[in-house]
C-alpha atoms as a PDB file:
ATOM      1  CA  UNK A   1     -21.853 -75.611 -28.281  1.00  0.00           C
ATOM      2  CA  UNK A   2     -18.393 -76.046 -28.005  1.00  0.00           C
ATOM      3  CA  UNK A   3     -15.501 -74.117 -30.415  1.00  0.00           C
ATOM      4  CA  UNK A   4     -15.136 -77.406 -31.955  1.00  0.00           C
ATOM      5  CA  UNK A   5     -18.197 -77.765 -32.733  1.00  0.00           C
ATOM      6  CA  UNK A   6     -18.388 -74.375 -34.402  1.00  0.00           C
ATOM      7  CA  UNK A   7     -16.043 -75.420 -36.689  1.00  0.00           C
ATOM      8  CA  UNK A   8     -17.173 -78.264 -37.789  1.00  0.00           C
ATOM      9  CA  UNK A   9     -20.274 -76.722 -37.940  1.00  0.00           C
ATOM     10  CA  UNK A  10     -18.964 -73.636 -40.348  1.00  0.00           C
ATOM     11  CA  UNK A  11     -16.863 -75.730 -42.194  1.00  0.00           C
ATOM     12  CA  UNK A  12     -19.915 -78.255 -43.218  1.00  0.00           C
ATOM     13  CA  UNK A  13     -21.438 -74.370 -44.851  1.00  0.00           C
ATOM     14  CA  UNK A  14     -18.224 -73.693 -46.601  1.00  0.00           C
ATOM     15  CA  UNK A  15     -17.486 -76.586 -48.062  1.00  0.00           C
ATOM     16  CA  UNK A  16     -22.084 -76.890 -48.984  1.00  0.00           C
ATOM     17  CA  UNK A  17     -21.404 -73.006 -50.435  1.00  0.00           C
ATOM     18  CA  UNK A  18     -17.604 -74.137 -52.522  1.00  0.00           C
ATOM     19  CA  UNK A  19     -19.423 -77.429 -54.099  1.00  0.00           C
ATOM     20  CA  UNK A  20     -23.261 -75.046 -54.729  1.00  0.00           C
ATOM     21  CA  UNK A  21     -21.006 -73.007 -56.374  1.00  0.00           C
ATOM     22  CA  UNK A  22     -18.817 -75.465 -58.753  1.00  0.00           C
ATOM     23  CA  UNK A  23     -22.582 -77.274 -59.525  1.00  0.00           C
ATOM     24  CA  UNK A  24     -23.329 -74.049 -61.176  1.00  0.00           C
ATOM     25  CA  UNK A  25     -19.676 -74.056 -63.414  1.00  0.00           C
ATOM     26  CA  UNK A  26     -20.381 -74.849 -67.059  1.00  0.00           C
ATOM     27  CA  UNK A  27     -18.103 -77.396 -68.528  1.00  0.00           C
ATOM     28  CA  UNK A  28     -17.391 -78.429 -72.025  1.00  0.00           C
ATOM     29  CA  UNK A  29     -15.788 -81.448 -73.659  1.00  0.00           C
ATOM     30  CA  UNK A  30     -14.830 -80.677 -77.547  1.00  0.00           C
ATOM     31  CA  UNK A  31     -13.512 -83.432 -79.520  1.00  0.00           C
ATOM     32  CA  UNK A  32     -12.219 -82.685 -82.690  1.00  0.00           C
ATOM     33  CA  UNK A  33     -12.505 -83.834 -86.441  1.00  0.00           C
ATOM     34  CA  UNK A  34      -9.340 -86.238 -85.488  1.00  0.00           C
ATOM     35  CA  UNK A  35     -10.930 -86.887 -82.320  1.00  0.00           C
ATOM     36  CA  UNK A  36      -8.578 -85.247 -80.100  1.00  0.00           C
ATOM     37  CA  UNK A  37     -10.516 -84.434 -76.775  1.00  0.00           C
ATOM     38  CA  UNK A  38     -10.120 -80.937 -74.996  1.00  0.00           C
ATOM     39  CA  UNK A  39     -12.104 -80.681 -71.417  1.00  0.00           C
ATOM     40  CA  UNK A  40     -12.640 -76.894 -70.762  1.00  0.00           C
ATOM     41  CA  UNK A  41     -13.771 -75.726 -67.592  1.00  0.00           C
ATOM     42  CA  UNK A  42     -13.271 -71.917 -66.041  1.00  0.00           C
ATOM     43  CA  UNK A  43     -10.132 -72.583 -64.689  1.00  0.00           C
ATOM     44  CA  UNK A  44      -8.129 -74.581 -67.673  1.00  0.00           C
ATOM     45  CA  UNK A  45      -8.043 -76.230 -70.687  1.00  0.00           C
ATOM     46  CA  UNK A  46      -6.608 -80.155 -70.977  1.00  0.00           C
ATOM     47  CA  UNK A  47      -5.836 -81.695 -74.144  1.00  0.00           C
ATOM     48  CA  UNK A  48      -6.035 -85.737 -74.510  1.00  0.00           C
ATOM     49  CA  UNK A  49      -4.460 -86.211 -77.892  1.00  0.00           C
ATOM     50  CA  UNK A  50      -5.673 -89.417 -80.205  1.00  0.00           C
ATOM     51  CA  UNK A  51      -2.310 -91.693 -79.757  1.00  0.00           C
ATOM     52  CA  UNK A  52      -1.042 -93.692 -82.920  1.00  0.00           C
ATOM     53  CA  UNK A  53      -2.687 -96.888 -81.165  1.00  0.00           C
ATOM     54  CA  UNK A  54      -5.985 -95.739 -80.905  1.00  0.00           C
ATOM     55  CA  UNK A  55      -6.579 -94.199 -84.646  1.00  0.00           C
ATOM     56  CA  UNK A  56      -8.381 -95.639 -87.521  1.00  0.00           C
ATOM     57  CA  UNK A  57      -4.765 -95.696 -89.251  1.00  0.00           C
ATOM     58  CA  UNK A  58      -2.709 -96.624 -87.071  1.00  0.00           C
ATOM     59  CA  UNK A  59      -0.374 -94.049 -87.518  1.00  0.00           C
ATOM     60  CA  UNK A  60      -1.926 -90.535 -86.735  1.00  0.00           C
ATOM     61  CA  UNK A  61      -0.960 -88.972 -83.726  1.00  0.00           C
ATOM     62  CA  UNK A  62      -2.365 -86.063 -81.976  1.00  0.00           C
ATOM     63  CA  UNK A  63       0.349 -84.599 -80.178  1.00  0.00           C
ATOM     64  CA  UNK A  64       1.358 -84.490 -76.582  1.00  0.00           C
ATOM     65  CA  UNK A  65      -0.760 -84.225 -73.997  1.00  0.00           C
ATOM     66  CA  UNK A  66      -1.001 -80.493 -71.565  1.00  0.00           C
ATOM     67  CA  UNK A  67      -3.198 -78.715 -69.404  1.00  0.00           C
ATOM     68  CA  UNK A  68      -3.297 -74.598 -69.326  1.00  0.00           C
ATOM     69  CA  UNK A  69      -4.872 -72.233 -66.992  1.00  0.00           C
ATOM     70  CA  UNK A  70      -7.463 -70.174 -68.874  1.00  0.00           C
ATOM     71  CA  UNK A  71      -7.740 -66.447 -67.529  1.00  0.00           C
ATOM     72  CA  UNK A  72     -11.463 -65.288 -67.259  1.00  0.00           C
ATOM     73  CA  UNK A  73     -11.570 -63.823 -70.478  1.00  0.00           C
ATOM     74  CA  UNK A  74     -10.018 -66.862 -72.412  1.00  0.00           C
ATOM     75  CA  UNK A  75     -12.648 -69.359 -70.472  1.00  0.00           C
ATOM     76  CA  UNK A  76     -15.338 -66.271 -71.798  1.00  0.00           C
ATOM     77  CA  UNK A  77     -14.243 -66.523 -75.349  1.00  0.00           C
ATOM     78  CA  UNK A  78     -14.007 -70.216 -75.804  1.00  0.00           C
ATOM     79  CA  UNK A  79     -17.540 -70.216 -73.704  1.00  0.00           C
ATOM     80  CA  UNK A  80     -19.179 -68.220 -76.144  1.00  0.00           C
ATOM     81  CA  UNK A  81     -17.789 -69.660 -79.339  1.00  0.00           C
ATOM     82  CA  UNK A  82     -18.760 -72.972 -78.573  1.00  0.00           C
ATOM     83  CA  UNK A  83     -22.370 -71.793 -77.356  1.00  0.00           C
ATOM     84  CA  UNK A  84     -22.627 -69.988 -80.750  1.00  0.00           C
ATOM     85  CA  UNK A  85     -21.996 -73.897 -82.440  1.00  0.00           C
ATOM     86  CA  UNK A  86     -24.568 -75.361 -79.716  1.00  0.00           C
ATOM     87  CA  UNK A  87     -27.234 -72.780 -80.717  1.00  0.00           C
ATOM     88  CA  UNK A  88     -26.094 -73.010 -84.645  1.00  0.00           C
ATOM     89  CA  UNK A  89     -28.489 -75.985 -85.412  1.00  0.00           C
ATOM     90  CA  UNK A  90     -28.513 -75.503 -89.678  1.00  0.00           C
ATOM     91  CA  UNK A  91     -24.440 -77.208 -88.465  1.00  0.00           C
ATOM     92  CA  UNK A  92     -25.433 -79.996 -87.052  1.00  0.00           C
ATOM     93  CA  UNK A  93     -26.085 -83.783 -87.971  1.00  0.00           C
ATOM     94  CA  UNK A  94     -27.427 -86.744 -86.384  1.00  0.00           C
ATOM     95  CA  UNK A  95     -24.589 -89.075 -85.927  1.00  0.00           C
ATOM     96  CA  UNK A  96     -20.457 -88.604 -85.913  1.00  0.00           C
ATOM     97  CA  UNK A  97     -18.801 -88.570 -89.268  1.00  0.00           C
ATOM     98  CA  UNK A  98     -14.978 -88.375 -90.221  1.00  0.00           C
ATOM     99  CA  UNK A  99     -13.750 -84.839 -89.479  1.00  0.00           C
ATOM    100  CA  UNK A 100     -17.271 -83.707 -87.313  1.00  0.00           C
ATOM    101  CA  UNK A 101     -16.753 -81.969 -83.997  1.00  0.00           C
ATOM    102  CA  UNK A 102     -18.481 -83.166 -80.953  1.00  0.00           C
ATOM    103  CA  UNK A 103     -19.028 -80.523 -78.096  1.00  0.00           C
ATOM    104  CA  UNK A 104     -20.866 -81.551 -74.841  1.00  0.00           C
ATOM    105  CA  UNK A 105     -21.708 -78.724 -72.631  1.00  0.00           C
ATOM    106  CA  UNK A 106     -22.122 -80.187 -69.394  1.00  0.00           C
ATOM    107  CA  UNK A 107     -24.884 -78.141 -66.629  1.00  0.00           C
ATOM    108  CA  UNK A 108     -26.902 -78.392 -68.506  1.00  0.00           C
ATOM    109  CA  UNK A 109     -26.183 -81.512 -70.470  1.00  0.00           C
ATOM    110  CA  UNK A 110     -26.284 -81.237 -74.132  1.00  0.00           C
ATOM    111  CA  UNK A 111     -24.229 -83.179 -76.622  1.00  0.00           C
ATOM    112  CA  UNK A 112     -24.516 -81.847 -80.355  1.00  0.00           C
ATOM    113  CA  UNK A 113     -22.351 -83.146 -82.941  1.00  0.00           C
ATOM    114  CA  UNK A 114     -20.948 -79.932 -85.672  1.00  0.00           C
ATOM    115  CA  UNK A 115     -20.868 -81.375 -89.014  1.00  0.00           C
ATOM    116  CA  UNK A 116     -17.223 -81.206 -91.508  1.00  0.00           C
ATOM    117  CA  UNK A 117     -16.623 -77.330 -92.249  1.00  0.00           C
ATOM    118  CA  UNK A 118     -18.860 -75.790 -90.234  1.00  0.00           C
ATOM    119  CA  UNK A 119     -17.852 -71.922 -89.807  1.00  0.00           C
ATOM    120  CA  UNK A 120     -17.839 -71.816 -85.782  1.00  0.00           C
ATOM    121  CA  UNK A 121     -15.390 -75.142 -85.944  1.00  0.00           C
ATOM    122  CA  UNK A 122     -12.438 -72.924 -87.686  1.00  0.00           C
ATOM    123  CA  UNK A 123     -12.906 -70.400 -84.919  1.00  0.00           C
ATOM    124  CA  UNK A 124     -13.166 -72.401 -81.845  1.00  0.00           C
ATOM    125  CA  UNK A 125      -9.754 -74.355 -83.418  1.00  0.00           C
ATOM    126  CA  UNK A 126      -7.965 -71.342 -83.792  1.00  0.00           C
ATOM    127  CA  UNK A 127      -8.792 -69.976 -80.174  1.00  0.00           C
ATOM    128  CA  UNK A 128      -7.704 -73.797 -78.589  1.00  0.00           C
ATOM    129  CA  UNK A 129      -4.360 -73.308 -80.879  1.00  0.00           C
ATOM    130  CA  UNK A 130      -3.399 -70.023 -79.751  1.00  0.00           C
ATOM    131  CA  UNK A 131      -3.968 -71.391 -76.014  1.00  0.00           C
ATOM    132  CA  UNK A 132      -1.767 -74.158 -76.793  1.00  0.00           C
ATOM    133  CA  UNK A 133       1.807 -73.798 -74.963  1.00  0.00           C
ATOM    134  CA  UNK A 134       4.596 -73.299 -77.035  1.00  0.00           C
END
């Protein structure tokens, strides 16, 4: 075996080991009751506001869009607060009414919609809002 080949040979198991290990990386999408999307993953939070053009009205506006990096205990936080609204089933309904959250955890897949008012809603908003840049 040649040094080339040893290469290309270790770098086929590093790059098998980095992709095993982002397969095992839970994801979420939240979209809130405006339907502002947020995708959270370990390393950072994006925000996809709802632009006048796209809302029922015609008028609303979300914002601008950004992207943060999450430290470990941010991503940790917003993990567990939206697996508490996952697990919280008395919250949740069957289809997507005005002002209901939709949160998709992604590996595993599950998409559960969080009805209007729901107590986990207020705290997973006020956790994205304080990660918001100024």
């Amino acid at each position: 075996m040649t040094l080339k080949g040893s290469v290309n040979l270790l770098s086929g198991f590093v790059l098998l080991f980095i992709t095993g290990c982002m397969e095992n990386e839970v994801q979420y999408e939240y979209s809130d009751g405006s339907a502002n999307l947020y995708l959270i993953t370990p390393q950072s939070l994006q925000y996809f506001p709802v632009q006048p053009e796209e809302s029922s009205t015609g008028m609303y506006s979300g914002g601008t869009p950004y992207s943060v990096r999450l430290s470990a205990s941010d991503y940790k936080n917003l993990k567990n607060l939206l697996d508490l609204a996952l697990e919280d089933q008395a919250n949740h309904q069957s289809s997507r009414t005005k002002m209901s959250c939709l949160i998709v955890r992604m590996r595993p897949t599950d998409t559960t919609i969080i009805r209007p008012g729901a107590p986990a809603l207020s705290a997973i908003e006020a956790t994205l809002h304080k990660l918001k840049p100024e």
